[in-house]
ModelCIF file with pLDDT and N, C-alpha, C, O atoms, coordinates in Angstrom:
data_MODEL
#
_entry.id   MODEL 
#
_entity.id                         1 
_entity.type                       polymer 
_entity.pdbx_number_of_molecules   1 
#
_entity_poly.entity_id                      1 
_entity_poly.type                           'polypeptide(L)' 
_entity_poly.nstd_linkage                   no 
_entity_poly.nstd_monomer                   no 
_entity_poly.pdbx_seq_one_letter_code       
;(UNK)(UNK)(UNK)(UNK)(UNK)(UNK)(UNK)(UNK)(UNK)(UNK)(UNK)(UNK)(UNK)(UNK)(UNK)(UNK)
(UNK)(UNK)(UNK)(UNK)(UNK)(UNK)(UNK)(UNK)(UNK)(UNK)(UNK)(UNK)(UNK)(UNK)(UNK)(UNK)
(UNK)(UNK)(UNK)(UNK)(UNK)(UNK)(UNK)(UNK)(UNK)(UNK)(UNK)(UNK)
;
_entity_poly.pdbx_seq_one_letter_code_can   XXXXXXXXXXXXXXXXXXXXXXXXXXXXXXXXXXXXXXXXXXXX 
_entity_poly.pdbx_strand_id                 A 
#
loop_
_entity_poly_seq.entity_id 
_entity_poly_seq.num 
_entity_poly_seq.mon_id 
_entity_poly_seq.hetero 
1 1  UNK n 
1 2  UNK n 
1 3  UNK n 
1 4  UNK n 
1 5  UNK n 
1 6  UNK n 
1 7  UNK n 
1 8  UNK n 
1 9  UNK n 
1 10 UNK n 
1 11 UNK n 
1 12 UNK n 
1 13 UNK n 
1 14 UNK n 
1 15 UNK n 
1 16 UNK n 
1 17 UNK n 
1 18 UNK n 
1 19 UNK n 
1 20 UNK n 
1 21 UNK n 
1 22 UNK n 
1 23 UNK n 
1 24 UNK n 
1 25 UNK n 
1 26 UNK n 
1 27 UNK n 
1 28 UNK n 
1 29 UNK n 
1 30 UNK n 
1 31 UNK n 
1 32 UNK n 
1 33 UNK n 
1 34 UNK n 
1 35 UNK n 
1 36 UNK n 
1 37 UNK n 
1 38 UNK n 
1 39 UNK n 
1 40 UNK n 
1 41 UNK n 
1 42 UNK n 
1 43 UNK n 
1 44 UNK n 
#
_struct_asym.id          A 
_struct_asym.entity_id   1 
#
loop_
_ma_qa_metric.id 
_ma_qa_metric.mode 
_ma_qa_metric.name 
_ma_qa_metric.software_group_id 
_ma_qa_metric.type 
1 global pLDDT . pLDDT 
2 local  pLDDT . pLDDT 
#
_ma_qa_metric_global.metric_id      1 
_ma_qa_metric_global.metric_value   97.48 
_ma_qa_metric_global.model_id       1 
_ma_qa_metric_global.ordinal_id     1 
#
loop_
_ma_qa_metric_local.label_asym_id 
_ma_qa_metric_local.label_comp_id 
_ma_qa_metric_local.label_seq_id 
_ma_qa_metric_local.metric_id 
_ma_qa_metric_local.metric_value 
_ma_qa_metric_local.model_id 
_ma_qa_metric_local.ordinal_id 
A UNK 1  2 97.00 1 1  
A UNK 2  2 98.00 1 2  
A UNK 3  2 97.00 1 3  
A UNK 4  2 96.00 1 4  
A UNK 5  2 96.00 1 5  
A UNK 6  2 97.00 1 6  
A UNK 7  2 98.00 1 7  
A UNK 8  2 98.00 1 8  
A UNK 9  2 98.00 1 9  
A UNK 10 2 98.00 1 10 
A UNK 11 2 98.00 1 11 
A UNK 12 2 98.00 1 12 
A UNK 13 2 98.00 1 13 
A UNK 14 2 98.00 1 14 
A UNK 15 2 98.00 1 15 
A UNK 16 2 98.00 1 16 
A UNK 17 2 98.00 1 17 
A UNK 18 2 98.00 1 18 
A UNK 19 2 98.00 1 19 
A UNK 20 2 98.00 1 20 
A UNK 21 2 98.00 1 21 
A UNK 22 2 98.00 1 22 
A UNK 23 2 98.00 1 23 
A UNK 24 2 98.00 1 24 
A UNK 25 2 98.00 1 25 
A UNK 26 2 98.00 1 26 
A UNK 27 2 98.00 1 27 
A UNK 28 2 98.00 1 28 
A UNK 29 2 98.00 1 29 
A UNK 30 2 98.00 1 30 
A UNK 31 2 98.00 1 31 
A UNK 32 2 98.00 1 32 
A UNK 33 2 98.00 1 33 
A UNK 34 2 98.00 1 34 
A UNK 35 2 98.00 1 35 
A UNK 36 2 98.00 1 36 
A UNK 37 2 97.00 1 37 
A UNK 38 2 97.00 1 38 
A UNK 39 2 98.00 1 39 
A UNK 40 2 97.00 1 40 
A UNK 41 2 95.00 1 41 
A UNK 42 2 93.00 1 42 
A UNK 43 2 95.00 1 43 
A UNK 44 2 96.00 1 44 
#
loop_
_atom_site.group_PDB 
_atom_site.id 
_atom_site.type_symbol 
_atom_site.label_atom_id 
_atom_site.label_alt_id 
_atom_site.label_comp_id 
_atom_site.label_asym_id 
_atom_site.label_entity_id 
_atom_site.label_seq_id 
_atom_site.pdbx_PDB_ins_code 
_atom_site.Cartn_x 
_atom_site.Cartn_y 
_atom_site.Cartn_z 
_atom_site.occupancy 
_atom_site.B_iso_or_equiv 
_atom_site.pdbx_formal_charge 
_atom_site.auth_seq_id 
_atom_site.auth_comp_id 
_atom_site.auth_asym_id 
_atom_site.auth_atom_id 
_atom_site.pdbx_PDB_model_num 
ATOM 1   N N  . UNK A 1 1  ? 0.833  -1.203  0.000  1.00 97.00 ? 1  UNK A N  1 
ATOM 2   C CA . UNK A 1 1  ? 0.000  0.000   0.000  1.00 97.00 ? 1  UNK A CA 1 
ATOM 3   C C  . UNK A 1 1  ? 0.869  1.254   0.000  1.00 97.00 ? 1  UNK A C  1 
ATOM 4   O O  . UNK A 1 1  ? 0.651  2.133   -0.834 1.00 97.00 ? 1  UNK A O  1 
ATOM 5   N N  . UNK A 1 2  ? 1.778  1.364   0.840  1.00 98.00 ? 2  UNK A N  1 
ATOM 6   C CA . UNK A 1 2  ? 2.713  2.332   1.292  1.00 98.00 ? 2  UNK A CA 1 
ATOM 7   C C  . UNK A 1 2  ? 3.899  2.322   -0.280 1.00 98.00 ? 2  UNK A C  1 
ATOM 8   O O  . UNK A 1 2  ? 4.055  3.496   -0.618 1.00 98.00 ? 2  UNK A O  1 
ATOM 9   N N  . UNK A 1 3  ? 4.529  1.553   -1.028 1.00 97.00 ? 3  UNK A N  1 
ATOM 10  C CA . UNK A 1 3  ? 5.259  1.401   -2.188 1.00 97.00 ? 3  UNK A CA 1 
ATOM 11  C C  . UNK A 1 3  ? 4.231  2.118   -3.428 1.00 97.00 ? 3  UNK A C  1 
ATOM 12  O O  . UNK A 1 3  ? 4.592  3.028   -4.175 1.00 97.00 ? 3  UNK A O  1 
ATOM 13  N N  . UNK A 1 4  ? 2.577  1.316   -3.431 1.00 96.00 ? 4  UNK A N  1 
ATOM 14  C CA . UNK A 1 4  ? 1.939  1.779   -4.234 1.00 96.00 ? 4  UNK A CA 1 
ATOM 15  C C  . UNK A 1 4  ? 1.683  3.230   -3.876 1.00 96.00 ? 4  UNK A C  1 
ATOM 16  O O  . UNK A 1 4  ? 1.374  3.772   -4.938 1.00 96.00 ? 4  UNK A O  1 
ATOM 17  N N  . UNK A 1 5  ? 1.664  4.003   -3.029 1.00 96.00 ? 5  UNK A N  1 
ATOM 18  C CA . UNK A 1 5  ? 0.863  5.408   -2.393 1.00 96.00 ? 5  UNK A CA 1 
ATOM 19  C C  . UNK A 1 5  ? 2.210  6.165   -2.950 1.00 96.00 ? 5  UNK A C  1 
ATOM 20  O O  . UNK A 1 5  ? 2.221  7.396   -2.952 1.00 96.00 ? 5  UNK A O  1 
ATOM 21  N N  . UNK A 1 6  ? 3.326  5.434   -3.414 1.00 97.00 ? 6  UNK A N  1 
ATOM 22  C CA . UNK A 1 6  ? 4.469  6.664   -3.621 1.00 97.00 ? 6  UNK A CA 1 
ATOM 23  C C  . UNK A 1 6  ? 5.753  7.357   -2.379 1.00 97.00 ? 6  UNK A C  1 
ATOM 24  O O  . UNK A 1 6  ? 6.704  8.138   -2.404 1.00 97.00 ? 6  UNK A O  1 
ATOM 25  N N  . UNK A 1 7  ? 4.843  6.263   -1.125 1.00 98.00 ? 7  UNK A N  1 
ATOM 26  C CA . UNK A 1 7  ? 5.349  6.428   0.081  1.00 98.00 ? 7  UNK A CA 1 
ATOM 27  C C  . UNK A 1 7  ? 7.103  5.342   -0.232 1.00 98.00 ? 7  UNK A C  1 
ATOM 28  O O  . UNK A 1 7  ? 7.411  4.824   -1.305 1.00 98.00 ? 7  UNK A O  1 
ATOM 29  N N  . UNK A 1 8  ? 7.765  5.305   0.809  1.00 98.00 ? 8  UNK A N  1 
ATOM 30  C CA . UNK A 1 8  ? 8.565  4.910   0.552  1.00 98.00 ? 8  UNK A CA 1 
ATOM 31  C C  . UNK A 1 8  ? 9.029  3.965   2.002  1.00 98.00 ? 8  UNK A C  1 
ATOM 32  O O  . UNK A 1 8  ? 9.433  4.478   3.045  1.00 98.00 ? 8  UNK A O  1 
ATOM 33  N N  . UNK A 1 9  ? 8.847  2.396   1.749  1.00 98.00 ? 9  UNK A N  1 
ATOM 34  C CA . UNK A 1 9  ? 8.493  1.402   2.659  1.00 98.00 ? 9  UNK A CA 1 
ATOM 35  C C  . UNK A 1 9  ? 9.721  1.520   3.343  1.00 98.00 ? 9  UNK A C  1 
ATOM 36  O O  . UNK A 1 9  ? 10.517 1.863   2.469  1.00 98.00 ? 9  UNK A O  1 
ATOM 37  N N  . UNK A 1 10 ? 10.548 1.393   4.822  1.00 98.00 ? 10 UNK A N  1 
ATOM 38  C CA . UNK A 1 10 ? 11.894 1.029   5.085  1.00 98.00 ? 10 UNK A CA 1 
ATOM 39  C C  . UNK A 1 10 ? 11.944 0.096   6.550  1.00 98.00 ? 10 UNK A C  1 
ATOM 40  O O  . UNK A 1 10 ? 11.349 0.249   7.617  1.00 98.00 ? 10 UNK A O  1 
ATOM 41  N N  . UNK A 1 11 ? 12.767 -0.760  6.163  1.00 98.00 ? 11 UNK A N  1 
ATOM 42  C CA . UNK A 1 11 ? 12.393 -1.991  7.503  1.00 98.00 ? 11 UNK A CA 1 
ATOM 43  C C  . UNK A 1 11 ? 12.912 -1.371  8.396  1.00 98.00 ? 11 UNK A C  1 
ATOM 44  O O  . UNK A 1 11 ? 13.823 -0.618  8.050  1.00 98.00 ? 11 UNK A O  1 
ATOM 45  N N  . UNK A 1 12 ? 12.564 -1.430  9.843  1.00 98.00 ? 12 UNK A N  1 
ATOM 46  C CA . UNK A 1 12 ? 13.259 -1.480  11.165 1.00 98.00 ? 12 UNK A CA 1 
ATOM 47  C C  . UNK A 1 12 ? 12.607 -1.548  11.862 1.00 98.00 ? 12 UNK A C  1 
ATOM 48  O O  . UNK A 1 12 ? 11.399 -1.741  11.725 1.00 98.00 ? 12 UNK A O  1 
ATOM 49  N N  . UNK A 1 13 ? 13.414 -1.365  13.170 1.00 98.00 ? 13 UNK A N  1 
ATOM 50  C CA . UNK A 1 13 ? 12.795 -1.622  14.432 1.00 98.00 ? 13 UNK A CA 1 
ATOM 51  C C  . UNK A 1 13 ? 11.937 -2.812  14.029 1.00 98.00 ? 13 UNK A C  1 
ATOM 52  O O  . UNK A 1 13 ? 10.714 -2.799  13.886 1.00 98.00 ? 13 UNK A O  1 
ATOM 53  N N  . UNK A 1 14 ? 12.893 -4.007  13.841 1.00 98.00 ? 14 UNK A N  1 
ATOM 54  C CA . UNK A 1 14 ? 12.365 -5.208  13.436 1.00 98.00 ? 14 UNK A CA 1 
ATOM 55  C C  . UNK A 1 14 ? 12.945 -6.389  14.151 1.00 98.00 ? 14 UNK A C  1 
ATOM 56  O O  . UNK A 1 14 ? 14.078 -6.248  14.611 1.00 98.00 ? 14 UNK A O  1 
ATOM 57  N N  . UNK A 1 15 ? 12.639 -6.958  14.230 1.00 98.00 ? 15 UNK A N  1 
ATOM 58  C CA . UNK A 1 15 ? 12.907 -8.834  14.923 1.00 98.00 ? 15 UNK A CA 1 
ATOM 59  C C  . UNK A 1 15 ? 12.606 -10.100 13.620 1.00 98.00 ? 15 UNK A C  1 
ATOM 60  O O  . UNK A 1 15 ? 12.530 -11.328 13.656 1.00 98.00 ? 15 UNK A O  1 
ATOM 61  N N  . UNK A 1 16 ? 12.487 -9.030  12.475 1.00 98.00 ? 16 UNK A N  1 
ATOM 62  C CA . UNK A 1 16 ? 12.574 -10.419 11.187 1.00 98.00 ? 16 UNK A CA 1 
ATOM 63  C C  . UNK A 1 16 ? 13.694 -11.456 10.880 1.00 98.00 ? 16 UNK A C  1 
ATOM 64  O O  . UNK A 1 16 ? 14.885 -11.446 11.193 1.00 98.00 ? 16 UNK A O  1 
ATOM 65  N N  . UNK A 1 17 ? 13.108 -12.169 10.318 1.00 98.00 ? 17 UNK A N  1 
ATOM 66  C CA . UNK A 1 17 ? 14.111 -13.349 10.202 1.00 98.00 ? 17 UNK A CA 1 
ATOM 67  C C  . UNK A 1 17 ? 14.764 -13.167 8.867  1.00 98.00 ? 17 UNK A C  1 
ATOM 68  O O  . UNK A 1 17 ? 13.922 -12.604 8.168  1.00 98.00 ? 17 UNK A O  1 
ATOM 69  N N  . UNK A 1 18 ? 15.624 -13.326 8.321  1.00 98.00 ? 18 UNK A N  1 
ATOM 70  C CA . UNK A 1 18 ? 16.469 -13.133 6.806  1.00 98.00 ? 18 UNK A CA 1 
ATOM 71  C C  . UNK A 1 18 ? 15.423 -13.451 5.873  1.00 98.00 ? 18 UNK A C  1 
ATOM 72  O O  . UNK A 1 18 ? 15.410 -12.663 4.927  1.00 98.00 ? 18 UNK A O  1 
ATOM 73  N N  . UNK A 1 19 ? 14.538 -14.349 5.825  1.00 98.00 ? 19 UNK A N  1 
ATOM 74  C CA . UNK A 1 19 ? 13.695 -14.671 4.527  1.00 98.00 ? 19 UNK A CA 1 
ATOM 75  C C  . UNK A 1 19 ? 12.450 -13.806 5.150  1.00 98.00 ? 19 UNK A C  1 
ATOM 76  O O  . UNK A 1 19 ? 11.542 -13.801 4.318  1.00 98.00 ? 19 UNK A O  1 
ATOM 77  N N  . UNK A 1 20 ? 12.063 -13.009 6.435  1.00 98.00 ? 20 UNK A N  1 
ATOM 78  C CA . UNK A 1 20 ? 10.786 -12.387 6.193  1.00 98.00 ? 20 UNK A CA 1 
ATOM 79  C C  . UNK A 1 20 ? 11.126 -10.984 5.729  1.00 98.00 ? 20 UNK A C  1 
ATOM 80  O O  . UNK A 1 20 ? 10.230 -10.323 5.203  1.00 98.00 ? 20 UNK A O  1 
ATOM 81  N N  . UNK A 1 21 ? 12.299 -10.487 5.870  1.00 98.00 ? 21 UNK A N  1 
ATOM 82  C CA . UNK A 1 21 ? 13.407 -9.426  5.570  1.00 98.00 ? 21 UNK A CA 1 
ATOM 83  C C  . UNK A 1 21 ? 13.334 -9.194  3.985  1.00 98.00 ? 21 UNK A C  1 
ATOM 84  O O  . UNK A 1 21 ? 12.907 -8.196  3.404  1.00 98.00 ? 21 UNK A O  1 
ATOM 85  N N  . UNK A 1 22 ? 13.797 -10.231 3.500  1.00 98.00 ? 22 UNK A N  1 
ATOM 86  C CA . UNK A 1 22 ? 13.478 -9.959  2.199  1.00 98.00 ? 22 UNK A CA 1 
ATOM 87  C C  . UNK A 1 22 ? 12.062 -10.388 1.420  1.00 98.00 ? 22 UNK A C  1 
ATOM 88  O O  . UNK A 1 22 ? 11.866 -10.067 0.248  1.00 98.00 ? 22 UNK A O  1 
ATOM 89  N N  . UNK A 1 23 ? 11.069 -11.177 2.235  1.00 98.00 ? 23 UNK A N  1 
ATOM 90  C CA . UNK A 1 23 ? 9.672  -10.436 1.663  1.00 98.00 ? 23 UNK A CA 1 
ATOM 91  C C  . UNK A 1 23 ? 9.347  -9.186  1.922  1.00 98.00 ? 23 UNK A C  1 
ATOM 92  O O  . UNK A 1 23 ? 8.772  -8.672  0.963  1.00 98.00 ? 23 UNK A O  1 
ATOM 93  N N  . UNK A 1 24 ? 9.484  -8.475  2.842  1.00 98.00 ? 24 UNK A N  1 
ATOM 94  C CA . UNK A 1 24 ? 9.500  -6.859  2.864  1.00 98.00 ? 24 UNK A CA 1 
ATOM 95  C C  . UNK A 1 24 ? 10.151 -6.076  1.573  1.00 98.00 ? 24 UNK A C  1 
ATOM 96  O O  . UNK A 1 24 ? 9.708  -5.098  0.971  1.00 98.00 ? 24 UNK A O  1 
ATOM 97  N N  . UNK A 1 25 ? 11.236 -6.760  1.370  1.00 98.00 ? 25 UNK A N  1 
ATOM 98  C CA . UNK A 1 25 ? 11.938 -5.861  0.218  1.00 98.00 ? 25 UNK A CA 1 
ATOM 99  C C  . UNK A 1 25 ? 11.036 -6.385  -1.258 1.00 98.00 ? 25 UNK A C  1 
ATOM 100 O O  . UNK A 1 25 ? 10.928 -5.646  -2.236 1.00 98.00 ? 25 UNK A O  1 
ATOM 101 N N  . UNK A 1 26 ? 10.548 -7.523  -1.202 1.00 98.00 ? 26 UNK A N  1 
ATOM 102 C CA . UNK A 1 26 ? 10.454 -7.998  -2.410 1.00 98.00 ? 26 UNK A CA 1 
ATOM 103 C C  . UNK A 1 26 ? 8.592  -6.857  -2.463 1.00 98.00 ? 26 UNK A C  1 
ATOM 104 O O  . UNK A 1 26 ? 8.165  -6.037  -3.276 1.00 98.00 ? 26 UNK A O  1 
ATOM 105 N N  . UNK A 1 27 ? 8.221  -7.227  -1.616 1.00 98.00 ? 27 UNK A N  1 
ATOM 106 C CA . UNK A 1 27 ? 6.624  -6.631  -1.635 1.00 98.00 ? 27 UNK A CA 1 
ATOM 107 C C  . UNK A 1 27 ? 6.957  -5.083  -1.616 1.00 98.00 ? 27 UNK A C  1 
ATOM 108 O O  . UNK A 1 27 ? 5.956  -4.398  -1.828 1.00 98.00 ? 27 UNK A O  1 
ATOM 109 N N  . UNK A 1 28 ? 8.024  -4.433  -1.428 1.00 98.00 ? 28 UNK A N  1 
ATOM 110 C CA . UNK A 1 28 ? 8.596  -3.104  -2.336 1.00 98.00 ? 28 UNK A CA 1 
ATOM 111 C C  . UNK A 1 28 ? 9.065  -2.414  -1.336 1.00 98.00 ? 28 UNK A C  1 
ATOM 112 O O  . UNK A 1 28 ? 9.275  -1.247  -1.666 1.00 98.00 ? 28 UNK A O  1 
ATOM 113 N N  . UNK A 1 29 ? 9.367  -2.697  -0.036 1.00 98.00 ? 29 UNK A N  1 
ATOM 114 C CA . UNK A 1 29 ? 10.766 -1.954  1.014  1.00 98.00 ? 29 UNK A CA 1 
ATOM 115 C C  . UNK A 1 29 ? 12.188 -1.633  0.173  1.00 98.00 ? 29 UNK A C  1 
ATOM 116 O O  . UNK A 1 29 ? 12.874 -2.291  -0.609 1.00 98.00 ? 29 UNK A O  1 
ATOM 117 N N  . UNK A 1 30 ? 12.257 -0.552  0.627  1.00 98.00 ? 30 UNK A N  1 
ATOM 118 C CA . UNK A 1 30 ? 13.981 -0.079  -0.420 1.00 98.00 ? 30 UNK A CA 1 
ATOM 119 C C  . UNK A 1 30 ? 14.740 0.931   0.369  1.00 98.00 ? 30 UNK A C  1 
ATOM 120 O O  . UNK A 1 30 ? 15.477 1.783   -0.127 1.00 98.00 ? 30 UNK A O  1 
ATOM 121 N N  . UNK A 1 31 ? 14.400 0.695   2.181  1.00 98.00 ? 31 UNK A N  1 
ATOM 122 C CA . UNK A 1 31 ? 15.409 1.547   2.596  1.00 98.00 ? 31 UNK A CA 1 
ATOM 123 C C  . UNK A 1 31 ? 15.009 0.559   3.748  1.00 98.00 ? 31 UNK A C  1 
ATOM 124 O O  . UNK A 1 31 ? 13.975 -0.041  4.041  1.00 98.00 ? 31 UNK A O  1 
ATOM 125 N N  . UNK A 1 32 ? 16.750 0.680   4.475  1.00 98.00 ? 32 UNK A N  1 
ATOM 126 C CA . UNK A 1 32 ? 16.647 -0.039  6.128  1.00 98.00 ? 32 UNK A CA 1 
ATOM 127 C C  . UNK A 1 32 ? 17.064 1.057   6.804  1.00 98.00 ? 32 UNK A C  1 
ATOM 128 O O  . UNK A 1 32 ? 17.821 1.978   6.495  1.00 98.00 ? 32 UNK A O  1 
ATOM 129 N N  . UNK A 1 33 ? 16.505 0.829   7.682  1.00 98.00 ? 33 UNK A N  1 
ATOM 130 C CA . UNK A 1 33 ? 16.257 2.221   8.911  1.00 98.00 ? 33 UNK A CA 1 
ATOM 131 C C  . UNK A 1 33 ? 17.296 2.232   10.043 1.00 98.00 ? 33 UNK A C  1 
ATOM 132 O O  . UNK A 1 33 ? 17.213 1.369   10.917 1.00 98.00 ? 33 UNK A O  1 
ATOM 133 N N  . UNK A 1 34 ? 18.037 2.935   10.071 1.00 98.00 ? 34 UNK A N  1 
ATOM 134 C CA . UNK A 1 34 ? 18.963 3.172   10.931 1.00 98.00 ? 34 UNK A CA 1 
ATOM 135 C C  . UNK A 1 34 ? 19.498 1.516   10.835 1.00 98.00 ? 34 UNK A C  1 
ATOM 136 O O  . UNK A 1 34 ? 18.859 0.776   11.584 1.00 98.00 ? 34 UNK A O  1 
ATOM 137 N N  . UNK A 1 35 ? 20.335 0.993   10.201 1.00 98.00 ? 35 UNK A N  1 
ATOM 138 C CA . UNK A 1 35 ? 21.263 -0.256  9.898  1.00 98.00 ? 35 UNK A CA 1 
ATOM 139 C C  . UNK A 1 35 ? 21.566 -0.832  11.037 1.00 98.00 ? 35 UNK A C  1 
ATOM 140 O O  . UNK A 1 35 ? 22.233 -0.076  11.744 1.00 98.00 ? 35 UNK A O  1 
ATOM 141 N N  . UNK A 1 36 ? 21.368 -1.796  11.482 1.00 98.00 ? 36 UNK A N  1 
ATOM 142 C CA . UNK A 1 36 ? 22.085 -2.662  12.844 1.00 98.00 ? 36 UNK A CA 1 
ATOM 143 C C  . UNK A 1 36 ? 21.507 -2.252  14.148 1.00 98.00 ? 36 UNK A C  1 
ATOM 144 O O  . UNK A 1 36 ? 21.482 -2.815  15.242 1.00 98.00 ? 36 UNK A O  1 
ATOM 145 N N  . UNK A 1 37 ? 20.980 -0.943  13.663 1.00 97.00 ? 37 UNK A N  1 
ATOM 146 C CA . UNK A 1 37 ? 20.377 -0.404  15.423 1.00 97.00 ? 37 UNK A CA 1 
ATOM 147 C C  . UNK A 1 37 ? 18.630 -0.837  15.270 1.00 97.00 ? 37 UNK A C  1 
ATOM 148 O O  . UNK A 1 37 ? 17.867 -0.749  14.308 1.00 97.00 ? 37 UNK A O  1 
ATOM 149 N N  . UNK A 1 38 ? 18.427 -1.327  16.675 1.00 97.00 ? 38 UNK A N  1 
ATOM 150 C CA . UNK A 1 38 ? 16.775 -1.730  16.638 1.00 97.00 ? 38 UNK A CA 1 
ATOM 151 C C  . UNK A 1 38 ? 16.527 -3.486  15.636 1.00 97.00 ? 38 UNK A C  1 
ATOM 152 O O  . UNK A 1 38 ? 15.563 -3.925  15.009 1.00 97.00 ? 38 UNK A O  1 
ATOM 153 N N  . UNK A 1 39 ? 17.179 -3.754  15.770 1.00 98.00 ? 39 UNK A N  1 
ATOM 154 C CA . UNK A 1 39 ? 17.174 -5.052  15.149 1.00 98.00 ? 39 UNK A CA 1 
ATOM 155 C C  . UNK A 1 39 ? 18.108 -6.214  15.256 1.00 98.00 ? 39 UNK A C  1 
ATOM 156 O O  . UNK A 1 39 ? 19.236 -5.921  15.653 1.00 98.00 ? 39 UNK A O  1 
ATOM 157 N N  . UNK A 1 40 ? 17.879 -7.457  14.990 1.00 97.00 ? 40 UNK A N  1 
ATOM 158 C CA . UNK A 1 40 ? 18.548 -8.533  15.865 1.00 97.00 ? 40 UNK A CA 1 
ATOM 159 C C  . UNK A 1 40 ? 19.963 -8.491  14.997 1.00 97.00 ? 40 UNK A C  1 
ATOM 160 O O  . UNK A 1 40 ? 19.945 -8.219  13.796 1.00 97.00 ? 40 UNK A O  1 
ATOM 161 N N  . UNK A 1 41 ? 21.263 -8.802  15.755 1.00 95.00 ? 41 UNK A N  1 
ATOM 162 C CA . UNK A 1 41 ? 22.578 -8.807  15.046 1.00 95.00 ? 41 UNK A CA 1 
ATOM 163 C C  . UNK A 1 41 ? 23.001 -9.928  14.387 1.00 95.00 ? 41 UNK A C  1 
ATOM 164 O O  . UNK A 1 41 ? 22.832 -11.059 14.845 1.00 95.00 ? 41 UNK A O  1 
ATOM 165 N N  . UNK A 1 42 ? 23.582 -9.679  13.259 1.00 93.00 ? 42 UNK A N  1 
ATOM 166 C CA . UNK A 1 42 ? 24.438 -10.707 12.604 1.00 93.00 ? 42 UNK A CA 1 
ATOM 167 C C  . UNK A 1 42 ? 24.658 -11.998 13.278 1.00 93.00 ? 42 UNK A C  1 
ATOM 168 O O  . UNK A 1 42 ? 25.390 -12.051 14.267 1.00 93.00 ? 42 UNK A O  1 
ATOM 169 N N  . UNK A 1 43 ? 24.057 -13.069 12.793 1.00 95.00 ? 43 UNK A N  1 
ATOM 170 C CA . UNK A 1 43 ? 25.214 -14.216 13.446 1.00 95.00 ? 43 UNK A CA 1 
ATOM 171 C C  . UNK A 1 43 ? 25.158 -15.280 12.465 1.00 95.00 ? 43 UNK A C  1 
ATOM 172 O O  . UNK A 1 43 ? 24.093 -15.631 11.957 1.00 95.00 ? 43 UNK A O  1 
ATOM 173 N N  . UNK A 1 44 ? 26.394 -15.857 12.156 1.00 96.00 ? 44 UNK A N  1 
ATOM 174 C CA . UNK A 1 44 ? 26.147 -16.845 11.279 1.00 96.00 ? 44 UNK A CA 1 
ATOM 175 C C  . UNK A 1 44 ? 25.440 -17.934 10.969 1.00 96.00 ? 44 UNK A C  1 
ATOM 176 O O  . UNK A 1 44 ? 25.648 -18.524 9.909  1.00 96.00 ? 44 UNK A O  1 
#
């Protein structure tokens, strides 16, 4: 709704998992919000 409105979708302040992460991007997210802060860290 927010991609279609012209708005501009951006993940954070999130607890997603790598594959729900990139359904956000795929359903039209194109900015991450403040990088590494507010969201779970890297681990292999």
């Amino acid at each position: 709704e927010a991609a279609g409105s012209g708005v501009i979708a951006a993940l954070g302040h999130s607890d997603a998992t790598y594959e729900q992460t990139l359904a956000g991007i795929d359903a039209g997210a194109s900015v991450a919000t403040h990088l590494y802060n507010a969201m779970p860290p890297l681990h292999h």
